[in-house]
N, C-alpha and C. Protein backbone atom coordinates (compact mmCIF):
# COMPACT_ATOMS: atom_id res chain seq x y z
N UNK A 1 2.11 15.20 19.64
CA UNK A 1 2.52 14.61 18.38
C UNK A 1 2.10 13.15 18.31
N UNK A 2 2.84 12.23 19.53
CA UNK A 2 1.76 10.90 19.75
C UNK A 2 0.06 10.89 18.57
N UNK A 3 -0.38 11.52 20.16
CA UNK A 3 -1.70 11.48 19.69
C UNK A 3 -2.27 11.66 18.08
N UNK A 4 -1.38 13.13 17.87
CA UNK A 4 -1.53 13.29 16.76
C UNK A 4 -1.56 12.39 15.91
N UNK A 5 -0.53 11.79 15.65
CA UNK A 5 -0.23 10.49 14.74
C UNK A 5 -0.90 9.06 14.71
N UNK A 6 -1.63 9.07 16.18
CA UNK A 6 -2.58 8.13 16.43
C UNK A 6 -3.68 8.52 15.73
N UNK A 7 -4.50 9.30 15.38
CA UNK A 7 -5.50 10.22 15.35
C UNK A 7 -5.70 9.95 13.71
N UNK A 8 -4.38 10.24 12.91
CA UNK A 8 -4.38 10.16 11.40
C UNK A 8 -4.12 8.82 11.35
N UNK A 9 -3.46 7.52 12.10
CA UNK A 9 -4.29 6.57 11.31
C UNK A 9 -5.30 5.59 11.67
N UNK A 10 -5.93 6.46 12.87
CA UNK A 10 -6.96 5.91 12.66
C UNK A 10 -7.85 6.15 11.61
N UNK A 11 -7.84 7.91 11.85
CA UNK A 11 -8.89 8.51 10.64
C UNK A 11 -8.85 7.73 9.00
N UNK A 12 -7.32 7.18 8.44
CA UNK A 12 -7.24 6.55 7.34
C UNK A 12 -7.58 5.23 7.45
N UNK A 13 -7.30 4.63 8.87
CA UNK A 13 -8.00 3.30 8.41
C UNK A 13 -9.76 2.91 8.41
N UNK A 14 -10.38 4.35 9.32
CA UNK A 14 -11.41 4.49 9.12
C UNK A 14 -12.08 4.31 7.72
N UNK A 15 -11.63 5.44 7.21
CA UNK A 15 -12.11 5.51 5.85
C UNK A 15 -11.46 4.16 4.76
N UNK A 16 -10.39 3.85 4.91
CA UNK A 16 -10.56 2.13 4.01
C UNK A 16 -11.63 1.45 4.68
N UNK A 17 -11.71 1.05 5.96
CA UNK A 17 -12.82 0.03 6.86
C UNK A 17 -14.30 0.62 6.04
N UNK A 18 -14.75 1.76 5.96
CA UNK A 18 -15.77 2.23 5.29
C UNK A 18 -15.89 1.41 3.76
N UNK A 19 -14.98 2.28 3.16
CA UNK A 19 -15.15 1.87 1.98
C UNK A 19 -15.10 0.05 1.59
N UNK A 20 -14.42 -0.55 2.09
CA UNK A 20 -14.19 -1.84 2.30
C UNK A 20 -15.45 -2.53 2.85
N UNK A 21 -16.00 -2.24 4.01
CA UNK A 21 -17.11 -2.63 4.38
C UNK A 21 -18.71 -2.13 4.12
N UNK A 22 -18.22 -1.33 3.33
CA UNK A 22 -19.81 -0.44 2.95
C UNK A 22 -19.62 -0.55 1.43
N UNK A 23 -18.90 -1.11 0.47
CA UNK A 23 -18.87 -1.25 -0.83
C UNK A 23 -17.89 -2.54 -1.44
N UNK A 24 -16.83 -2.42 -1.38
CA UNK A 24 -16.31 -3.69 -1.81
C UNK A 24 -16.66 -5.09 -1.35
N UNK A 25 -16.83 -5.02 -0.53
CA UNK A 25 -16.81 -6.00 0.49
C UNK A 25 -17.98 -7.04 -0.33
N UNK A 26 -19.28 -6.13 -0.49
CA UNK A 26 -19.79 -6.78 -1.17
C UNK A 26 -19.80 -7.63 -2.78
N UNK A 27 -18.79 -6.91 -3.38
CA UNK A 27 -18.25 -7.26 -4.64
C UNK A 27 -17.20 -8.39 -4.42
N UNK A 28 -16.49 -9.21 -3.54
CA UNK A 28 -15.60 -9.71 -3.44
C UNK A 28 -14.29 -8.96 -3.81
N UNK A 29 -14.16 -7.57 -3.18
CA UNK A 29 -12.84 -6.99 -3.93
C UNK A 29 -12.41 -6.40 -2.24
N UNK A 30 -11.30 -6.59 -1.75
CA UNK A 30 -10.75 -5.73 -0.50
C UNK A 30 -10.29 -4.18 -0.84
N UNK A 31 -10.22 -3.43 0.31
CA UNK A 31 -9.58 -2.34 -0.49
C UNK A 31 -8.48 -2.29 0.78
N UNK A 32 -8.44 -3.69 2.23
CA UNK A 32 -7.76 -3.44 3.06
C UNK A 32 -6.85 -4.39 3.00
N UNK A 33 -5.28 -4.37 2.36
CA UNK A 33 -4.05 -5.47 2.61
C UNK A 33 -3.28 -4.90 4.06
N UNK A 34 -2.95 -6.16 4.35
CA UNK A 34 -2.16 -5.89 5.89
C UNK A 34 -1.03 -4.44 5.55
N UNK A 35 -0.42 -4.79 4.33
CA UNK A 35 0.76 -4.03 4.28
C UNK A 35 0.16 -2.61 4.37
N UNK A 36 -0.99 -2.24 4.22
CA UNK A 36 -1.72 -0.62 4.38
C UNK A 36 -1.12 -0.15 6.24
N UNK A 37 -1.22 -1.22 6.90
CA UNK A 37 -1.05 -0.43 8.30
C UNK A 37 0.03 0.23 8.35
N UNK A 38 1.57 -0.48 7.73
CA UNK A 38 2.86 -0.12 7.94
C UNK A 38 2.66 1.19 7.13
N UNK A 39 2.18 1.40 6.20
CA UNK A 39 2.10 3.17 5.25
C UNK A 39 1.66 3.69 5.79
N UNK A 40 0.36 3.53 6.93
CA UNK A 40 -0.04 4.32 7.93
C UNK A 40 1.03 5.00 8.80
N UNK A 41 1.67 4.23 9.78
CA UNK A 41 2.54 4.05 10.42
C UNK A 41 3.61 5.50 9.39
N UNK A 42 4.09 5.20 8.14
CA UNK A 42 4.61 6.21 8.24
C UNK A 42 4.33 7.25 7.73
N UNK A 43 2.95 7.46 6.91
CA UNK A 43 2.36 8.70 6.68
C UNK A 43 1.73 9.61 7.70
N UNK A 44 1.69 9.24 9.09
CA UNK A 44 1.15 9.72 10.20
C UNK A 44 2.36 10.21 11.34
N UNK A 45 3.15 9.40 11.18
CA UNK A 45 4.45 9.48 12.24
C UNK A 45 5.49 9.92 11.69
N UNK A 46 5.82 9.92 10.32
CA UNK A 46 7.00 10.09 9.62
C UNK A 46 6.48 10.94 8.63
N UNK A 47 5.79 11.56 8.08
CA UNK A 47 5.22 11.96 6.75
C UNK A 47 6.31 13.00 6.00
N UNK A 48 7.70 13.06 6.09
CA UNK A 48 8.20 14.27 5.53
C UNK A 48 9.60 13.37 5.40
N UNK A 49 9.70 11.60 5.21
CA UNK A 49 10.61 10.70 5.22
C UNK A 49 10.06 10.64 3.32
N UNK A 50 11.54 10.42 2.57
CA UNK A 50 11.24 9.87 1.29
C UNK A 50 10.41 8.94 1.11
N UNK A 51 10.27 7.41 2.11
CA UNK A 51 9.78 6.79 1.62
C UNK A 51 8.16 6.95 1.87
N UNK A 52 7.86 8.26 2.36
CA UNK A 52 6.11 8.42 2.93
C UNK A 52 6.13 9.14 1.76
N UNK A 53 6.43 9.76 0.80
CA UNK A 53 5.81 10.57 -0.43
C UNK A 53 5.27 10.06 -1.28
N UNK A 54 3.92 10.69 -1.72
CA UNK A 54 3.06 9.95 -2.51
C UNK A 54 3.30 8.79 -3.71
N UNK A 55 4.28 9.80 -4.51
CA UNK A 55 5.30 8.76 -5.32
C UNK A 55 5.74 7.28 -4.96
N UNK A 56 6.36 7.38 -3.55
CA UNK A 56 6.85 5.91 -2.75
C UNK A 56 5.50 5.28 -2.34
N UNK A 57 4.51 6.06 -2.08
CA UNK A 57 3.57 5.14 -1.49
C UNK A 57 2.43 4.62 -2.41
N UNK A 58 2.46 5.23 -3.90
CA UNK A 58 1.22 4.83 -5.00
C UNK A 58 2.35 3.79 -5.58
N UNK A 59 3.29 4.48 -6.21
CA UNK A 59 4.13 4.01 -7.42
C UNK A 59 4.35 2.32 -6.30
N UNK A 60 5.13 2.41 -5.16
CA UNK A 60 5.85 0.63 -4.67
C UNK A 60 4.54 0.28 -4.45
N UNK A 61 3.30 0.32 -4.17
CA UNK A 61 2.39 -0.25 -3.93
C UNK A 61 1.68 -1.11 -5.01
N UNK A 62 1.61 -0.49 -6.41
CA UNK A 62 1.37 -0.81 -7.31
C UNK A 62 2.59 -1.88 -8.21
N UNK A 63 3.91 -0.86 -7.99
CA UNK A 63 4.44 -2.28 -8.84
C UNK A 63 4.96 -3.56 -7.93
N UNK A 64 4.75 -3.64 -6.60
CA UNK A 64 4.81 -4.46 -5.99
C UNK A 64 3.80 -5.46 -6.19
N UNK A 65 2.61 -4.78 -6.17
CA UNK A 65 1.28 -6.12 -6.62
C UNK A 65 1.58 -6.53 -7.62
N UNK A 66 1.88 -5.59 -8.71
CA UNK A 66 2.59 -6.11 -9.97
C UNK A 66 3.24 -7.22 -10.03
N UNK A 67 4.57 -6.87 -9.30
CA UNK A 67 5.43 -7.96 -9.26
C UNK A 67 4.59 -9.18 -8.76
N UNK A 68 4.39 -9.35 -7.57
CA UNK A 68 4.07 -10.34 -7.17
C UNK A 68 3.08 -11.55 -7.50
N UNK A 69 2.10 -10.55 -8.27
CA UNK A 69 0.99 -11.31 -9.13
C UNK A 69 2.16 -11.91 -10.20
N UNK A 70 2.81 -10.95 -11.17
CA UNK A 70 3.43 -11.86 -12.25
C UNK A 70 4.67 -13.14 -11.47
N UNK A 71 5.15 -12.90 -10.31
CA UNK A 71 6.05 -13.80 -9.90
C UNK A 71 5.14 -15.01 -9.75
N UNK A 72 4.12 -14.84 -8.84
CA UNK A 72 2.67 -16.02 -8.72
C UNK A 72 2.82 -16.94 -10.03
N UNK A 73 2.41 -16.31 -11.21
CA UNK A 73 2.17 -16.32 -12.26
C UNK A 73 3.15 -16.99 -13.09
N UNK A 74 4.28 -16.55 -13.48
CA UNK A 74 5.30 -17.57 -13.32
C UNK A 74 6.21 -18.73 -12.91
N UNK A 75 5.77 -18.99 -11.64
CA UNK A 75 5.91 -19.94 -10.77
C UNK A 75 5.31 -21.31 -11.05
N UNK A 76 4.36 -20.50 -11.93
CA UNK A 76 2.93 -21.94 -11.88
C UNK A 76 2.02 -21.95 -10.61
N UNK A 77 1.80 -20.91 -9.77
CA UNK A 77 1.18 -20.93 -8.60
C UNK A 77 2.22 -21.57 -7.72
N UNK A 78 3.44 -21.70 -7.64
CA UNK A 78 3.60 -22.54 -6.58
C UNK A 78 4.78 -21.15 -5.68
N UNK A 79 3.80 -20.90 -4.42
CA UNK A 79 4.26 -19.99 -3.78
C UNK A 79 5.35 -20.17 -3.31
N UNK A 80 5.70 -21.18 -2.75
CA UNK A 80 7.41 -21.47 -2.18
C UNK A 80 8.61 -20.85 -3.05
N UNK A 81 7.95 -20.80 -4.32
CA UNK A 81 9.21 -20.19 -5.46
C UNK A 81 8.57 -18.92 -5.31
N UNK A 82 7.48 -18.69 -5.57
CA UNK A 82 7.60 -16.96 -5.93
C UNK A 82 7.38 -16.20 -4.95
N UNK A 83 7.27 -16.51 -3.91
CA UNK A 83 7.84 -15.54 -2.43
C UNK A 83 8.90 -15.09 -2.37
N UNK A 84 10.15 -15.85 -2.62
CA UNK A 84 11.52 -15.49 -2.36
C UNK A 84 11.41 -14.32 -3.91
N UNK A 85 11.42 -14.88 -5.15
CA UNK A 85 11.15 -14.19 -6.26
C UNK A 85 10.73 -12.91 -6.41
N UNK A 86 9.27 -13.13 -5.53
CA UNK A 86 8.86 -11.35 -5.87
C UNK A 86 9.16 -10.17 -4.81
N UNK A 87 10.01 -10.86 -3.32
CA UNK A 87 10.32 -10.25 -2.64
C UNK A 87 11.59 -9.49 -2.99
N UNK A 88 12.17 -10.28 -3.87
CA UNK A 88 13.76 -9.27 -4.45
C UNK A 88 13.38 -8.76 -5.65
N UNK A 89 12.64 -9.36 -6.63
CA UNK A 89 11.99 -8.57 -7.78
C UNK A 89 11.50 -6.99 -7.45
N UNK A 90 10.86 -7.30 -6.79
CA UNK A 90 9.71 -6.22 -5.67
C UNK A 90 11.04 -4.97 -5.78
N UNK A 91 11.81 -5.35 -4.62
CA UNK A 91 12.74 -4.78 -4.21
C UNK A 91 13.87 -3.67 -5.11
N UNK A 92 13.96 -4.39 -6.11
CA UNK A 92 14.41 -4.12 -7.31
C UNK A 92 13.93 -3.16 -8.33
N UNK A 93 12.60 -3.62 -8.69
CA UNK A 93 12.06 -2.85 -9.56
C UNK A 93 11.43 -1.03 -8.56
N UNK A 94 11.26 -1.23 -7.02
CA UNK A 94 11.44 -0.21 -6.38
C UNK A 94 12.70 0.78 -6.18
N UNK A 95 13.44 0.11 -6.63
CA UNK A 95 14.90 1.09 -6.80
C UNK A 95 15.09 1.87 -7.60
N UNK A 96 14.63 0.96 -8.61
CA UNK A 96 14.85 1.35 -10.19
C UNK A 96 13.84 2.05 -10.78
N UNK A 97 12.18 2.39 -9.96
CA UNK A 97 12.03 3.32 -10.40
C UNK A 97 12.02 4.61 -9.43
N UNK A 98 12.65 4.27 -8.41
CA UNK A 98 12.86 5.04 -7.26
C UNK A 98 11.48 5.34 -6.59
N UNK A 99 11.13 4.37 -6.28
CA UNK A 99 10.16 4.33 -5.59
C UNK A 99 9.83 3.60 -4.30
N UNK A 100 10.86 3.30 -3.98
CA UNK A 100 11.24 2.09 -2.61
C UNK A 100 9.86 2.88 -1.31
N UNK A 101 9.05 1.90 -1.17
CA UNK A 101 8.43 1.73 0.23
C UNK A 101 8.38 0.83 0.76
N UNK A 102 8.81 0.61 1.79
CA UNK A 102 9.22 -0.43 2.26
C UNK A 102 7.75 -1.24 2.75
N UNK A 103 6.89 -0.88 3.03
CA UNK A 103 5.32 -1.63 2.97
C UNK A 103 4.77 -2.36 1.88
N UNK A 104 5.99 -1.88 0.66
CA UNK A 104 5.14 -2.53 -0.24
C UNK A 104 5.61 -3.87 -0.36
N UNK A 105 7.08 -4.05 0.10
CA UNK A 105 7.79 -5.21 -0.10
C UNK A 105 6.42 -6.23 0.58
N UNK A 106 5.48 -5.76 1.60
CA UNK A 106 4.56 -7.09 2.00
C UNK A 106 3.81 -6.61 0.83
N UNK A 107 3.20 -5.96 0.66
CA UNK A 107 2.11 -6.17 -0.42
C UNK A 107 2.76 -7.16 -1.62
N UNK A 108 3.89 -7.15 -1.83
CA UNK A 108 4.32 -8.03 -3.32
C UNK A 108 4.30 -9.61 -2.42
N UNK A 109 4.27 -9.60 -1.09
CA UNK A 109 3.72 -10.93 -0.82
C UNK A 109 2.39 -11.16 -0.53
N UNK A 110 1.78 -10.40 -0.33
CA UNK A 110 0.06 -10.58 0.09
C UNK A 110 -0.13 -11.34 -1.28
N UNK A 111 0.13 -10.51 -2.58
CA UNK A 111 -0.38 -11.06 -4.12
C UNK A 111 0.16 -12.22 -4.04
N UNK A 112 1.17 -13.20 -3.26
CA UNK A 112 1.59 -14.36 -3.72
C UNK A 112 0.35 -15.18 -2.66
N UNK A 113 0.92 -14.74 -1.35
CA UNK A 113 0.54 -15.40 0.06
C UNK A 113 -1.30 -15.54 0.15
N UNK A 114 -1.66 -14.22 -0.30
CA UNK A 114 -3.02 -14.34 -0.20
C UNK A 114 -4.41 -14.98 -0.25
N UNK A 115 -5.71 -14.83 0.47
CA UNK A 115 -6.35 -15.90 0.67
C UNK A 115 -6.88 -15.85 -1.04
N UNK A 116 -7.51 -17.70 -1.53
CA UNK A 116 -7.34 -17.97 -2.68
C UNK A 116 -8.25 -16.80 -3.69
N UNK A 117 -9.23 -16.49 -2.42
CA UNK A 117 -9.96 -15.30 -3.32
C UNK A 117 -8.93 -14.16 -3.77
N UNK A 118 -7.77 -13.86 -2.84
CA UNK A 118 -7.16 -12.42 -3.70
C UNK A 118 -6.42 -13.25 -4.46
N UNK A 119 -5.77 -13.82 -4.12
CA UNK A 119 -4.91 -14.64 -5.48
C UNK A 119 -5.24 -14.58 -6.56
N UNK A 120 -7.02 -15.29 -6.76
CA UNK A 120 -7.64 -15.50 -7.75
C UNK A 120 -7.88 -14.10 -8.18
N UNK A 121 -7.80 -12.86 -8.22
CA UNK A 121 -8.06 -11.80 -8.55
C UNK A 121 -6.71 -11.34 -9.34
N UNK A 122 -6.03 -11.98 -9.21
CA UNK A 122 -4.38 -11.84 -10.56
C UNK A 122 -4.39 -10.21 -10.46
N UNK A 123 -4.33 -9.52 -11.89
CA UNK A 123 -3.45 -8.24 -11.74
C UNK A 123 -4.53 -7.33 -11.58
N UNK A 124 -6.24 -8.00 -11.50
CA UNK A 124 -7.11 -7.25 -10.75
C UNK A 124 -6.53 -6.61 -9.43
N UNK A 125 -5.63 -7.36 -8.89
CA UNK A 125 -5.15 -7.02 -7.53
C UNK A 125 -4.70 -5.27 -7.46
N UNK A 126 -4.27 -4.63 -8.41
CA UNK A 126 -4.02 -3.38 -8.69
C UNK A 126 -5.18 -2.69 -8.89
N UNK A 127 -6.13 -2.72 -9.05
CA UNK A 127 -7.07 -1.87 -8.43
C UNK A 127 -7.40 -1.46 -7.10
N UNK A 128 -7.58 -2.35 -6.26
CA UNK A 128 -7.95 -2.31 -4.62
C UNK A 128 -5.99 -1.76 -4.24
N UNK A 129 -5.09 -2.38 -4.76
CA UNK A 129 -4.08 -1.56 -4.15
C UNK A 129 -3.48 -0.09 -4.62
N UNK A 130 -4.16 0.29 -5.95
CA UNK A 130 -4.44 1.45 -6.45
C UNK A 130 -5.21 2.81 -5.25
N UNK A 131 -6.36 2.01 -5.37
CA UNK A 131 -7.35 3.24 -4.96
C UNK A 131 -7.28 2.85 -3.19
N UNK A 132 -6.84 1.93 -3.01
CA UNK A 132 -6.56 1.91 -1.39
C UNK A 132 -5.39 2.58 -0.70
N UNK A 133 -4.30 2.56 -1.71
CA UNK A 133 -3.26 3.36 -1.62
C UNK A 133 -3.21 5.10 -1.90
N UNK A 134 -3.77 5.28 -2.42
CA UNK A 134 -4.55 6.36 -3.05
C UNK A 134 -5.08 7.30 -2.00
N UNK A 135 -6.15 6.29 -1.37
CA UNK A 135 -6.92 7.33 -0.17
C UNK A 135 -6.07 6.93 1.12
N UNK A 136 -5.33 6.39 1.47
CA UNK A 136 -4.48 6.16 2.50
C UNK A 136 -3.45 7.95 2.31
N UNK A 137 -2.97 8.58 0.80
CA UNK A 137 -2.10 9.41 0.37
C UNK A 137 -2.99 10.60 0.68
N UNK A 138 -4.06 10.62 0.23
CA UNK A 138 -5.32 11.67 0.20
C UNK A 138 -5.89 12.14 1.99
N UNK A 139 -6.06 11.14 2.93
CA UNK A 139 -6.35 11.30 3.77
C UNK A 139 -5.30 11.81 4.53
N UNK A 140 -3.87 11.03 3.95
CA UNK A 140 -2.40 12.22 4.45
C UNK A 140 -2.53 13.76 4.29
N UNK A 141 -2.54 13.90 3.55
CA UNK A 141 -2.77 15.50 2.80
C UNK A 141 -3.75 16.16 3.40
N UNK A 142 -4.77 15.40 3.45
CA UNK A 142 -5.83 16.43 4.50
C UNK A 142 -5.39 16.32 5.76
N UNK A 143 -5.03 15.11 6.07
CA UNK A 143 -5.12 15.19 8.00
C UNK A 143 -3.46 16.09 7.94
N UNK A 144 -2.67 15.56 7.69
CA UNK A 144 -1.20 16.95 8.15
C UNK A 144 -1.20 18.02 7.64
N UNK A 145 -2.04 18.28 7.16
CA UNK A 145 -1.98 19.61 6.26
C UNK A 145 -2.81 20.70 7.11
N UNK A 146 -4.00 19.61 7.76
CA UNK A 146 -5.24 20.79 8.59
C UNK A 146 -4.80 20.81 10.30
N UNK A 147 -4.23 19.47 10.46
CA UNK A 147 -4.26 18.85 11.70
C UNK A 147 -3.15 19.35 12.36
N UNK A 148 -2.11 19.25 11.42
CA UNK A 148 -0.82 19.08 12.41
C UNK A 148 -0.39 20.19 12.35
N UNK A 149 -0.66 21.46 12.18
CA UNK A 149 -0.08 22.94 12.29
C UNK A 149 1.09 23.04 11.50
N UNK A 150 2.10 23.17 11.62
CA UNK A 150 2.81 23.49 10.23
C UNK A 150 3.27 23.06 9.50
N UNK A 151 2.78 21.38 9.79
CA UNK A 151 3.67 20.57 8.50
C UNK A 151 2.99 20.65 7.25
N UNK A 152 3.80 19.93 6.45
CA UNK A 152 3.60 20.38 5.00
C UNK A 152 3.59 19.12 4.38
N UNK A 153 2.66 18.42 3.68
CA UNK A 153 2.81 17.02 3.14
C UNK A 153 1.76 17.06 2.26
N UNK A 154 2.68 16.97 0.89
CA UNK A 154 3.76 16.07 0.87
C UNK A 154 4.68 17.22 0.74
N UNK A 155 6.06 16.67 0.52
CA UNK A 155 7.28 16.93 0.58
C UNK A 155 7.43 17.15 -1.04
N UNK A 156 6.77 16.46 -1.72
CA UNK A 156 6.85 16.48 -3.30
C UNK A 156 5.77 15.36 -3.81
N UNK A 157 5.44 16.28 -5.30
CA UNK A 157 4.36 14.75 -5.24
C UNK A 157 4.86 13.90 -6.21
N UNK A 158 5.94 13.91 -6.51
CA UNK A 158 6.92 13.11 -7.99
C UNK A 158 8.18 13.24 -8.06
């Protein structure tokens, strides 16, 4: 099981490192935020936990960048305020649409914290955490579905 779980994220961070380094990369767009490892972590080791279902892991990923870009944004750029801001915003608006992942709570700080190039990419930032989140969910589905013998993931997809 270890291994196993070692195995799927590598295979997912493979394929972001690809895509990231064989296409975005050149566009100035990431498709890799730190907070992707911790969703690894539990789409590989945990995958049948509420907060690993596709729902928790597209939906908080997205309105977390959300948040955090508009907390940025409101602040006037000045991160000291909208760190604390979009980390309970974040938090919040994951409840409420029941979508709590707890990885995303960093992603709603990467959009504040981030180097000036992602910053400067405002609610562009939801694309790369869209489709990065996306194939992080996709590469779940194939790898426990073929790999791990009888699990079943997802658990629900909504």
């Amino acid at each position: 099981m270890i291994l196993k779980s070692g195995l799927g994220g590598l295979v997912s961070a493979g394929l972001l490192s690809a895509v990231h380094f064989g296409i975005t990369d050149a566009h100035d767009m990431t498709m890799i935020l730190g907070s992707f490892g911790a969703t690894s972590v539990l789409l590989f080791a945990a995958p049948v936990v509420p907060f690993s279902q596709p729902r928790n892991v597209i939906g908080g990923h997205l309105i977390s960048a959300f948040v955090g870009v508009s907390a940025l944004k409101l602040c006037g750029g000045n991160a000291a305020l909208a760190v604390p801001l979009a980390c309970g915003a974040s938090i919040m608006a994951m409840q409420a649409t029941n979508t709590v992942h707890p990885p995303a709570g960093g992603t709603a700080l990467i959009a504040v914290m981030g180097s000036p190039a992602l910053t400067a990419m405002g609610y562009g930032l939801l694309v790369p955490t869209g489709l990065g989140s996306g194939l992080l969910v996709a590469s779940a589905v194939l790898y426990n579905n073929t790999l791990r013998g009888a699990m079943r993931y997802p658990q629900y997809w909504y």
